[in-house]
C-alpha atoms as a PDB file:
ATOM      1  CA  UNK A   1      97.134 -98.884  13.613  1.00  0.00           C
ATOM      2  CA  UNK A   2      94.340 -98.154  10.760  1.00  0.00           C
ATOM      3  CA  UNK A   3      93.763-100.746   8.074  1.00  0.00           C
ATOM      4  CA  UNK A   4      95.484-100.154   4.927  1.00  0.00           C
ATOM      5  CA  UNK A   5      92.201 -99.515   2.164  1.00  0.00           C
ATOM      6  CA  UNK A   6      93.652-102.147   0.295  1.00  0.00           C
ATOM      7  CA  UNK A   7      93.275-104.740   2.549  1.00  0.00           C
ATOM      8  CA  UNK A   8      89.485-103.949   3.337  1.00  0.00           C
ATOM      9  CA  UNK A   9      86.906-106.387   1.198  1.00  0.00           C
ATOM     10  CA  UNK A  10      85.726-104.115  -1.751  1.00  0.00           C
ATOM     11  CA  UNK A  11      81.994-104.579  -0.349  1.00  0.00           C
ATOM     12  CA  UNK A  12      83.495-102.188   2.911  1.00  0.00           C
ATOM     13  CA  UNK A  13      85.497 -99.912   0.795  1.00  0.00           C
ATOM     14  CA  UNK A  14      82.449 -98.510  -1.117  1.00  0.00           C
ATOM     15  CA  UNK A  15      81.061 -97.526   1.996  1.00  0.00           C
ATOM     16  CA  UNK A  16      84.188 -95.706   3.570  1.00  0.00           C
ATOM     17  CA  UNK A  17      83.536 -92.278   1.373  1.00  0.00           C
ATOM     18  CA  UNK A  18      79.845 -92.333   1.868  1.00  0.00           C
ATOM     19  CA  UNK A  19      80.408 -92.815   5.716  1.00  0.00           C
ATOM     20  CA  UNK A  20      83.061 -90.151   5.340  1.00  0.00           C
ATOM     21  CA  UNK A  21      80.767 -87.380   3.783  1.00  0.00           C
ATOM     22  CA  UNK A  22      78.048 -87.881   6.276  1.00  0.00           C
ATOM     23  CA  UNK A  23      80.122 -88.087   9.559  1.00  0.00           C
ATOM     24  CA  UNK A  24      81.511 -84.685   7.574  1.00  0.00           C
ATOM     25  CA  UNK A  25      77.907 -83.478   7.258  1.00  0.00           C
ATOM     26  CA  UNK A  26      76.564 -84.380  10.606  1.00  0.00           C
ATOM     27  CA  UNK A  27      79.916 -82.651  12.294  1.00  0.00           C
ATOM     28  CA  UNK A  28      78.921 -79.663   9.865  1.00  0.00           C
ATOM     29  CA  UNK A  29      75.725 -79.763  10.736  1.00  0.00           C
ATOM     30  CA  UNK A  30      75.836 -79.512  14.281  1.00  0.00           C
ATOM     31  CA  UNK A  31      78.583 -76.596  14.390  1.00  0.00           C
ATOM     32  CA  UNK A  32      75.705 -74.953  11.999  1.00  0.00           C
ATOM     33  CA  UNK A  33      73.029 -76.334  14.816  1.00  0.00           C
ATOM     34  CA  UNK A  34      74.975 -74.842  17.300  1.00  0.00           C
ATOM     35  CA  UNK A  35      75.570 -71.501  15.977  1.00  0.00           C
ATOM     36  CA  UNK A  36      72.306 -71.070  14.084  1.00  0.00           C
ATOM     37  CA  UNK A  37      70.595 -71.300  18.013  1.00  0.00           C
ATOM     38  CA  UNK A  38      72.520 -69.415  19.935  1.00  0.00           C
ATOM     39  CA  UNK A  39      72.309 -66.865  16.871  1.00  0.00           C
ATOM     40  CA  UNK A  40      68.635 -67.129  17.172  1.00  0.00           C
ATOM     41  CA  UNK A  41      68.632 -66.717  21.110  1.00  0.00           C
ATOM     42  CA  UNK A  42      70.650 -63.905  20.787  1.00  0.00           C
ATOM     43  CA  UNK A  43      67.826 -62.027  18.177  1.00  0.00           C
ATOM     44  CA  UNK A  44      64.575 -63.374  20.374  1.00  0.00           C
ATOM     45  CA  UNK A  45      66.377 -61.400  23.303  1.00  0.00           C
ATOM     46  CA  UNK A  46      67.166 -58.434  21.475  1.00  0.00           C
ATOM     47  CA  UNK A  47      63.686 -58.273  20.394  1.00  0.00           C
ATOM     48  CA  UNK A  48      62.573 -58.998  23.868  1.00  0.00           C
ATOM     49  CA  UNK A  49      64.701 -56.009  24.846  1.00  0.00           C
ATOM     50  CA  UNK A  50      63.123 -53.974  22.252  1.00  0.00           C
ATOM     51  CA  UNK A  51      59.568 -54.732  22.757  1.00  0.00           C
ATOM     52  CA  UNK A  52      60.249 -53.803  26.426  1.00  0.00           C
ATOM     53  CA  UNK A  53      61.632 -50.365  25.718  1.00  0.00           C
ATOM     54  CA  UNK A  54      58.692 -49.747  23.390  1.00  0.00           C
ATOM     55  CA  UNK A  55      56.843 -50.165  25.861  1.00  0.00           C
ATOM     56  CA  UNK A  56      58.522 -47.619  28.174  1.00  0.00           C
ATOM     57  CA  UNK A  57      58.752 -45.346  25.384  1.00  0.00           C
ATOM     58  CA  UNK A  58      54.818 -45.330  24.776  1.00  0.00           C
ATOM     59  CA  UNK A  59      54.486 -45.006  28.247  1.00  0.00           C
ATOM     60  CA  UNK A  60      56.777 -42.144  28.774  1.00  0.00           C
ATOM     61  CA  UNK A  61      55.520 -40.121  25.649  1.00  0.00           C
ATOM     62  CA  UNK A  62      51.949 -40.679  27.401  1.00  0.00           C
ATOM     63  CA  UNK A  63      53.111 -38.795  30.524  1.00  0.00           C
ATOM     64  CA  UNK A  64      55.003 -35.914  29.055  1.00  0.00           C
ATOM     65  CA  UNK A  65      52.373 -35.294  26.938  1.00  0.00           C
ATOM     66  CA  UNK A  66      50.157 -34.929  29.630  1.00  0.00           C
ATOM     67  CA  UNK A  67      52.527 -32.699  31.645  1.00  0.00           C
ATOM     68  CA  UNK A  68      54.375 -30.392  28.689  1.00  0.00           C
ATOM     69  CA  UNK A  69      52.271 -27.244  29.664  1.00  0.00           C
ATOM     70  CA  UNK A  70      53.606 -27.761  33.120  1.00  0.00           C
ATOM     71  CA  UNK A  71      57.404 -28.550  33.074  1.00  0.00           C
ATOM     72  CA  UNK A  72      58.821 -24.521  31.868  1.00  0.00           C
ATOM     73  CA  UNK A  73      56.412 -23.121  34.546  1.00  0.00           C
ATOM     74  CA  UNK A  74      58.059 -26.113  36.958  1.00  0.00           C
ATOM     75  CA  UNK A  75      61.894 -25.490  35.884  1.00  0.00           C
ATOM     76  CA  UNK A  76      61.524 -21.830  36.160  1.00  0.00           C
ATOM     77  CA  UNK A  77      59.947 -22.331  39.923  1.00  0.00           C
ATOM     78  CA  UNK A  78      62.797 -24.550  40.615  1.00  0.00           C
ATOM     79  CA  UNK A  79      65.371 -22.491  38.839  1.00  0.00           C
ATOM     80  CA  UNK A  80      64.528 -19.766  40.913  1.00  0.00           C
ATOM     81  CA  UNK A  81      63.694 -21.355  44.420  1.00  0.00           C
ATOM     82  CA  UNK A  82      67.826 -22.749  44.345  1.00  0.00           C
ATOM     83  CA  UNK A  83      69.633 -21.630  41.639  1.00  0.00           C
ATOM     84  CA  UNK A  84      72.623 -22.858  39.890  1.00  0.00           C
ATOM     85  CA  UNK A  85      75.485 -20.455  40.770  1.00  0.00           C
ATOM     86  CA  UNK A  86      76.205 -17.515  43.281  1.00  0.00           C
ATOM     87  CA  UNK A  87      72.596 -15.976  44.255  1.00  0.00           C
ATOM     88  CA  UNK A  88      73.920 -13.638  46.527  1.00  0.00           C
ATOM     89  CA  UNK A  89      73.446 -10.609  44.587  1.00  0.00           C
ATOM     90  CA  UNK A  90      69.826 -11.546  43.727  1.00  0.00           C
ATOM     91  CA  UNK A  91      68.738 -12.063  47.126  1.00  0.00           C
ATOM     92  CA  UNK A  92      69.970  -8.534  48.297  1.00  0.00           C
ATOM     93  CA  UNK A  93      68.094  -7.236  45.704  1.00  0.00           C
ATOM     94  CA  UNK A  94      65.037  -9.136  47.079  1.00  0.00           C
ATOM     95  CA  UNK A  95      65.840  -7.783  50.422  1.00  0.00           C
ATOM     96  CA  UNK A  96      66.062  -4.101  49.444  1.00  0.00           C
ATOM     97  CA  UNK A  97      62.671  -4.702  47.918  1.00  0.00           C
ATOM     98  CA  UNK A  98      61.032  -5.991  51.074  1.00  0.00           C
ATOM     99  CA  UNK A  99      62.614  -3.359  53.281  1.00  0.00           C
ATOM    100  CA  UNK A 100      60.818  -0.903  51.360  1.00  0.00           C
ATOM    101  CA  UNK A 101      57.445  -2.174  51.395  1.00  0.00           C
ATOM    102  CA  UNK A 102      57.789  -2.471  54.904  1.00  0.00           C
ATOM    103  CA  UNK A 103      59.152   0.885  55.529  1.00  0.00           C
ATOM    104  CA  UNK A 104      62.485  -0.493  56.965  1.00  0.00           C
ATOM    105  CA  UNK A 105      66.303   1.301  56.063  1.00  0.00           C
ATOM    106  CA  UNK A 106      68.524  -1.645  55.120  1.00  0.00           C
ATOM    107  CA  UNK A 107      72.481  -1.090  55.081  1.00  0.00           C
ATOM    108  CA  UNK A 108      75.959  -2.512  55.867  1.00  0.00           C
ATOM    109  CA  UNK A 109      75.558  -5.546  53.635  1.00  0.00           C
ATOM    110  CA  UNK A 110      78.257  -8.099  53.829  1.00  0.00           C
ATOM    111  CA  UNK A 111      78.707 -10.978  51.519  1.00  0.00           C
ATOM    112  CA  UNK A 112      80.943 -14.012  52.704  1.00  0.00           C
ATOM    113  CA  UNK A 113      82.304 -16.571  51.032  1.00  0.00           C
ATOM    114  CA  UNK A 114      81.040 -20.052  49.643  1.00  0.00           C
ATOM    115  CA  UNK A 115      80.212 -22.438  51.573  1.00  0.00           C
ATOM    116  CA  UNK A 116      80.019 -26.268  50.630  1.00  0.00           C
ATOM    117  CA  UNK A 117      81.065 -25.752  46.987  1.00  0.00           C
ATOM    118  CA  UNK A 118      81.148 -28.477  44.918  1.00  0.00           C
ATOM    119  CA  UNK A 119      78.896 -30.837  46.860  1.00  0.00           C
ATOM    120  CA  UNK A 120      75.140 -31.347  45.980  1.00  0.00           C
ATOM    121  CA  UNK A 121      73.780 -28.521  48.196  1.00  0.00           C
ATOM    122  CA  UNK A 122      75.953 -24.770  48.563  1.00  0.00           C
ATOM    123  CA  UNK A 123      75.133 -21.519  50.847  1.00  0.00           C
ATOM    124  CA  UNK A 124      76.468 -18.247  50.725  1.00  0.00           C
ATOM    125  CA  UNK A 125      76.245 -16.531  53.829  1.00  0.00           C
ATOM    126  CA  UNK A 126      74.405 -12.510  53.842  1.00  0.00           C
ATOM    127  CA  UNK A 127      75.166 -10.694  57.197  1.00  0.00           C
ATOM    128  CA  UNK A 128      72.973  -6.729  57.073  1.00  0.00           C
ATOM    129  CA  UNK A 129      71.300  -4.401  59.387  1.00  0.00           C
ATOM    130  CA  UNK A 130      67.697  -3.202  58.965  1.00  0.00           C
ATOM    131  CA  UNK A 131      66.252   0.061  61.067  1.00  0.00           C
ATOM    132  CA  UNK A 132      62.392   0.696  61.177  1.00  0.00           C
ATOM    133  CA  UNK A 133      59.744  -0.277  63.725  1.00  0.00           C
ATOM    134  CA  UNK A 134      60.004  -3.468  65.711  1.00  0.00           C
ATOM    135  CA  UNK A 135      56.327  -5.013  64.073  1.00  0.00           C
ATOM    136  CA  UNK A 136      57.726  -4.072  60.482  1.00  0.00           C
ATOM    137  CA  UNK A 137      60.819  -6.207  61.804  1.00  0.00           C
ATOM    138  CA  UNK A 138      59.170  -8.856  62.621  1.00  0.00           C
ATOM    139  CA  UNK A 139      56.903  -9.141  59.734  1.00  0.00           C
ATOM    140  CA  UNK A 140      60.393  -8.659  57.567  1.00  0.00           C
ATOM    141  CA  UNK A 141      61.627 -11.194  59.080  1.00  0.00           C
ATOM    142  CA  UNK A 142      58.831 -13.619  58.930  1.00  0.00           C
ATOM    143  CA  UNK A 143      58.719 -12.483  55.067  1.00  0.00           C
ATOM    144  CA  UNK A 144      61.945 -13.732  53.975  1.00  0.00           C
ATOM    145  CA  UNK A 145      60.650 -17.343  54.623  1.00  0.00           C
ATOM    146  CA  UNK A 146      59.018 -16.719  51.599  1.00  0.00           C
ATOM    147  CA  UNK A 147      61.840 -15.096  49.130  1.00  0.00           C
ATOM    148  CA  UNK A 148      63.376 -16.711  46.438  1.00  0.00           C
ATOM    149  CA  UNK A 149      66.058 -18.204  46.620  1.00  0.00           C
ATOM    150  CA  UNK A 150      65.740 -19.721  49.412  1.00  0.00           C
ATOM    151  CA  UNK A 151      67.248 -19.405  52.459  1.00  0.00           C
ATOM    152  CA  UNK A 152      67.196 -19.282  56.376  1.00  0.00           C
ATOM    153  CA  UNK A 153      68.076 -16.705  58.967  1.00  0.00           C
ATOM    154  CA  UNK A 154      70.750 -17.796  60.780  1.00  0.00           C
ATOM    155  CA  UNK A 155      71.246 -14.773  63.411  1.00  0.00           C
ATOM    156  CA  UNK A 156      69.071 -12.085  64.435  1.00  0.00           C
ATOM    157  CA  UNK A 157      70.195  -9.595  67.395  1.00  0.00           C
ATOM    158  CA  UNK A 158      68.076  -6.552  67.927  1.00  0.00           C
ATOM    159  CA  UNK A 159      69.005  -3.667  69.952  1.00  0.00           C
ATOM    160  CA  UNK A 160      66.761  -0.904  70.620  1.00  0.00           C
ATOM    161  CA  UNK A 161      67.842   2.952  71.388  1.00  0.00           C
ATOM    162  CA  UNK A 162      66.333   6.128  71.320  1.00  0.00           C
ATOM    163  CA  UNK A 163      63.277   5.179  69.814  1.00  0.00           C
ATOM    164  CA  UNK A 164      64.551   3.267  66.912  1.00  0.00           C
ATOM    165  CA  UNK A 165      65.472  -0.103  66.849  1.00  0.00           C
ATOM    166  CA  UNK A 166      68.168  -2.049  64.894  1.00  0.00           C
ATOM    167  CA  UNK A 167      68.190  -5.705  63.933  1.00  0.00           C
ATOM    168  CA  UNK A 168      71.426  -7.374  62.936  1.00  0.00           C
ATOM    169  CA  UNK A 169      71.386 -10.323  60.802  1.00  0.00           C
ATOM    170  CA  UNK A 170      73.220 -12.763  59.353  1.00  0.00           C
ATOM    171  CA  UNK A 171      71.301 -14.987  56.472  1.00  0.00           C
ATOM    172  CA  UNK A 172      72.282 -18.296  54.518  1.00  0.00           C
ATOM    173  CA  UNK A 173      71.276 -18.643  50.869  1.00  0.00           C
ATOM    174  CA  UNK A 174      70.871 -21.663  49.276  1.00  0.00           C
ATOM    175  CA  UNK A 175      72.054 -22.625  45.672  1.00  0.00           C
ATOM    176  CA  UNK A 176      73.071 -26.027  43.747  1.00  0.00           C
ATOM    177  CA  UNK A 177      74.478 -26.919  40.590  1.00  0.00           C
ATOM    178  CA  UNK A 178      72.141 -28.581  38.203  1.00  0.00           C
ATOM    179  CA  UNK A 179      71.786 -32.021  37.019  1.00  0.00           C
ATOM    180  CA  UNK A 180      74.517 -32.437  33.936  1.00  0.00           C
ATOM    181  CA  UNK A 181      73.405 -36.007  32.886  1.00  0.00           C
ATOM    182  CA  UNK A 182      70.225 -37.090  31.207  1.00  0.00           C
ATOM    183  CA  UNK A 183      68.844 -40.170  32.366  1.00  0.00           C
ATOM    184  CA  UNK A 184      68.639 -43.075  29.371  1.00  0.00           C
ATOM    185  CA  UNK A 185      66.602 -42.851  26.572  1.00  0.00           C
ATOM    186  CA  UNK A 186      65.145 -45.837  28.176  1.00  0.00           C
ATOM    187  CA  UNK A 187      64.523 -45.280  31.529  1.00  0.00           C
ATOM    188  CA  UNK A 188      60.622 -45.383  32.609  1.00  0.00           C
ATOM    189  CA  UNK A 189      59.411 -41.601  33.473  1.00  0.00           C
ATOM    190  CA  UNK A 190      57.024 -41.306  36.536  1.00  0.00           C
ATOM    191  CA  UNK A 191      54.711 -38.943  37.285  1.00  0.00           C
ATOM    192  CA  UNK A 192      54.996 -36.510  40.396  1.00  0.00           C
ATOM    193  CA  UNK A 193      53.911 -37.971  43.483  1.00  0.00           C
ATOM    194  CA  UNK A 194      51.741 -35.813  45.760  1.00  0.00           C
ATOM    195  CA  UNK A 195      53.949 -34.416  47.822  1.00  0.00           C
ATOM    196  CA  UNK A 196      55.842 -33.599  44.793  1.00  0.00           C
ATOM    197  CA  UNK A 197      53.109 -31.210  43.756  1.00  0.00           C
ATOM    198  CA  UNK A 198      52.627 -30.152  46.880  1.00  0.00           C
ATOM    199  CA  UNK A 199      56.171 -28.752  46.927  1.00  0.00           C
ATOM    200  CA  UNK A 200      55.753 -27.151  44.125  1.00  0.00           C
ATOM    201  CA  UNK A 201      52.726 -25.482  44.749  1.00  0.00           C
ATOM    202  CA  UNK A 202      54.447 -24.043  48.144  1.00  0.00           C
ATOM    203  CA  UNK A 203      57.104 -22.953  45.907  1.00  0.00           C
ATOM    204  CA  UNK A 204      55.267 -21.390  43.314  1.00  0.00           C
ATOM    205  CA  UNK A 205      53.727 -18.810  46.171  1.00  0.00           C
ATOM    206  CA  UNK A 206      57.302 -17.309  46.956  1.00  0.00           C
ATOM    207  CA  UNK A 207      58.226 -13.496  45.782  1.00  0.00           C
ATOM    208  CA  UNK A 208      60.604 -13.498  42.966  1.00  0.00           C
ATOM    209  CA  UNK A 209      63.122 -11.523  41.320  1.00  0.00           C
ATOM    210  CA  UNK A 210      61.590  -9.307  38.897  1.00  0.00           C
ATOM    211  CA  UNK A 211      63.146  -9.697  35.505  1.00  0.00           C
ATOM    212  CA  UNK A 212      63.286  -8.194  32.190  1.00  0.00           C
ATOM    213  CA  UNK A 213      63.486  -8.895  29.239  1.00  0.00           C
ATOM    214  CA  UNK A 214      65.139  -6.558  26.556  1.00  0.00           C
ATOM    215  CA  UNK A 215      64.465  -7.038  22.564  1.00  0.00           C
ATOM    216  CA  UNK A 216      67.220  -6.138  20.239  1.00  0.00           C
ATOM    217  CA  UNK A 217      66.208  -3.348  17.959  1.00  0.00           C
ATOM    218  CA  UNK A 218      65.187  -4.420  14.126  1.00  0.00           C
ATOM    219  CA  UNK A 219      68.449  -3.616  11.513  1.00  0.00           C
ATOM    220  CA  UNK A 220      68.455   0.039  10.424  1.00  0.00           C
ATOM    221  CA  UNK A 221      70.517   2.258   8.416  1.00  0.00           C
ATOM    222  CA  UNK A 222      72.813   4.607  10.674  1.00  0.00           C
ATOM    223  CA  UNK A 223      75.011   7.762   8.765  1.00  0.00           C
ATOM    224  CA  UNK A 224      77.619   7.057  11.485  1.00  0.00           C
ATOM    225  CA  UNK A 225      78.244   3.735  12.665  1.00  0.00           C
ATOM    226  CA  UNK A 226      80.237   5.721  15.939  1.00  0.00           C
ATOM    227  CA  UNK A 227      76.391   6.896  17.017  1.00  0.00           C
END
């Protein structure tokens, strides 16, 4: 049961507010303590954090600076080694090319359907016939190791009569969605390893498509709009 202040000597009662106001101040000041360092933990890590991504910033600006004249030569090699969507249509287009500069007839072109959609890597299966010589076979055949996309020959039957022979096959071609997040901001860069480059390099020696490129014609004045 406290002691009533009246009944405290008047030499102990001066001293009750003083000690009052400084256990106040020394319970204020360690809440303050308290808050002010973890406060001031909480900064030294975020600069910490901050001097760290600097750093991978600096060096990740160092390496695509080196390689910025490479990387649209790179994506386009990639792009159109295994492309995003569908290729099917491309690649017979690539394979009526080669049958003529090996002096081979190419007909009954089937397309099938998808296969493995959705997951990381998709084919699209090619079955045709190609008439001609049986070297010029070969070689077409060897060739297509080499076409982009990118594919493999999954069945090859040849028959030969009267003279001419016949090979029937059945290809897989290759495509793959790309990549539809970034990595962070943050996230070191590296450069290509070796064998990296060395892939690409094999890649970059494949036959393409050809493309084209059409340029919209400059704003002129027309009588009839119909024409």
């Amino acid at each position: 049961m406290p002691v009533p202040k009246k009944m405290l000597p008047p030499n102990i009662q001066v001293f009750i507010v003083p000690m009052a106001l400084l256990v106040a101040l020394a319970f204020f000041s360690f809440i303050a303590f308290k808050f002010g360092f973890s406060k001031i933990s909480e900064q030294r890590g975020k600069l910490e954090e901050a001097k760290k991504n600097e750093i991978v910033l600096s060096q990740k600006e160092s390496v695509l600076r080196q390689i910025q004249g490479q990387v649209p030569a790179y994506v386009d090699t990639v792009a159109m080694v295994v492309p995003e969507k569908n290729p099917s249509l491309m690649m017979i287009t690539q394979l009526k090319n080669l049958s003529l500069a090996k002096g081979l007839t190419l007909g009954d072109i089937k397309v099938g359907s998808e296969v493995g959609k959705g997951t990381t890597l998709s084919g699209i299966d090619i079955q045709f016939d190609v008439d001609g010589a049986m070297p010029n076979i070969i070689d077409f055949l060897t060739s297509t190791k080499t076409l982009a996309p990118v594919s493999s020959i999954e069945r090859a039957k040849i028959n030969q009569a009267a003279g001419v022979v016949r090979a029937e096959i059945e290809m897989k071609v290759y495509f793959a969605s790309f990549p539809e997040r970034l990595p962070s901001l943050t996230d070191p860069v590296r450069e290509l390893t070796a064998d990296e480059k060395d892939i690409l390099t094999k890649l970059s020696g494949f036959t393409f498509p050809a493309t084209s490129v059409f340029t919209g014609q400059p704003p002129s004045f027309r009588e009839n709009p119909f024409n």
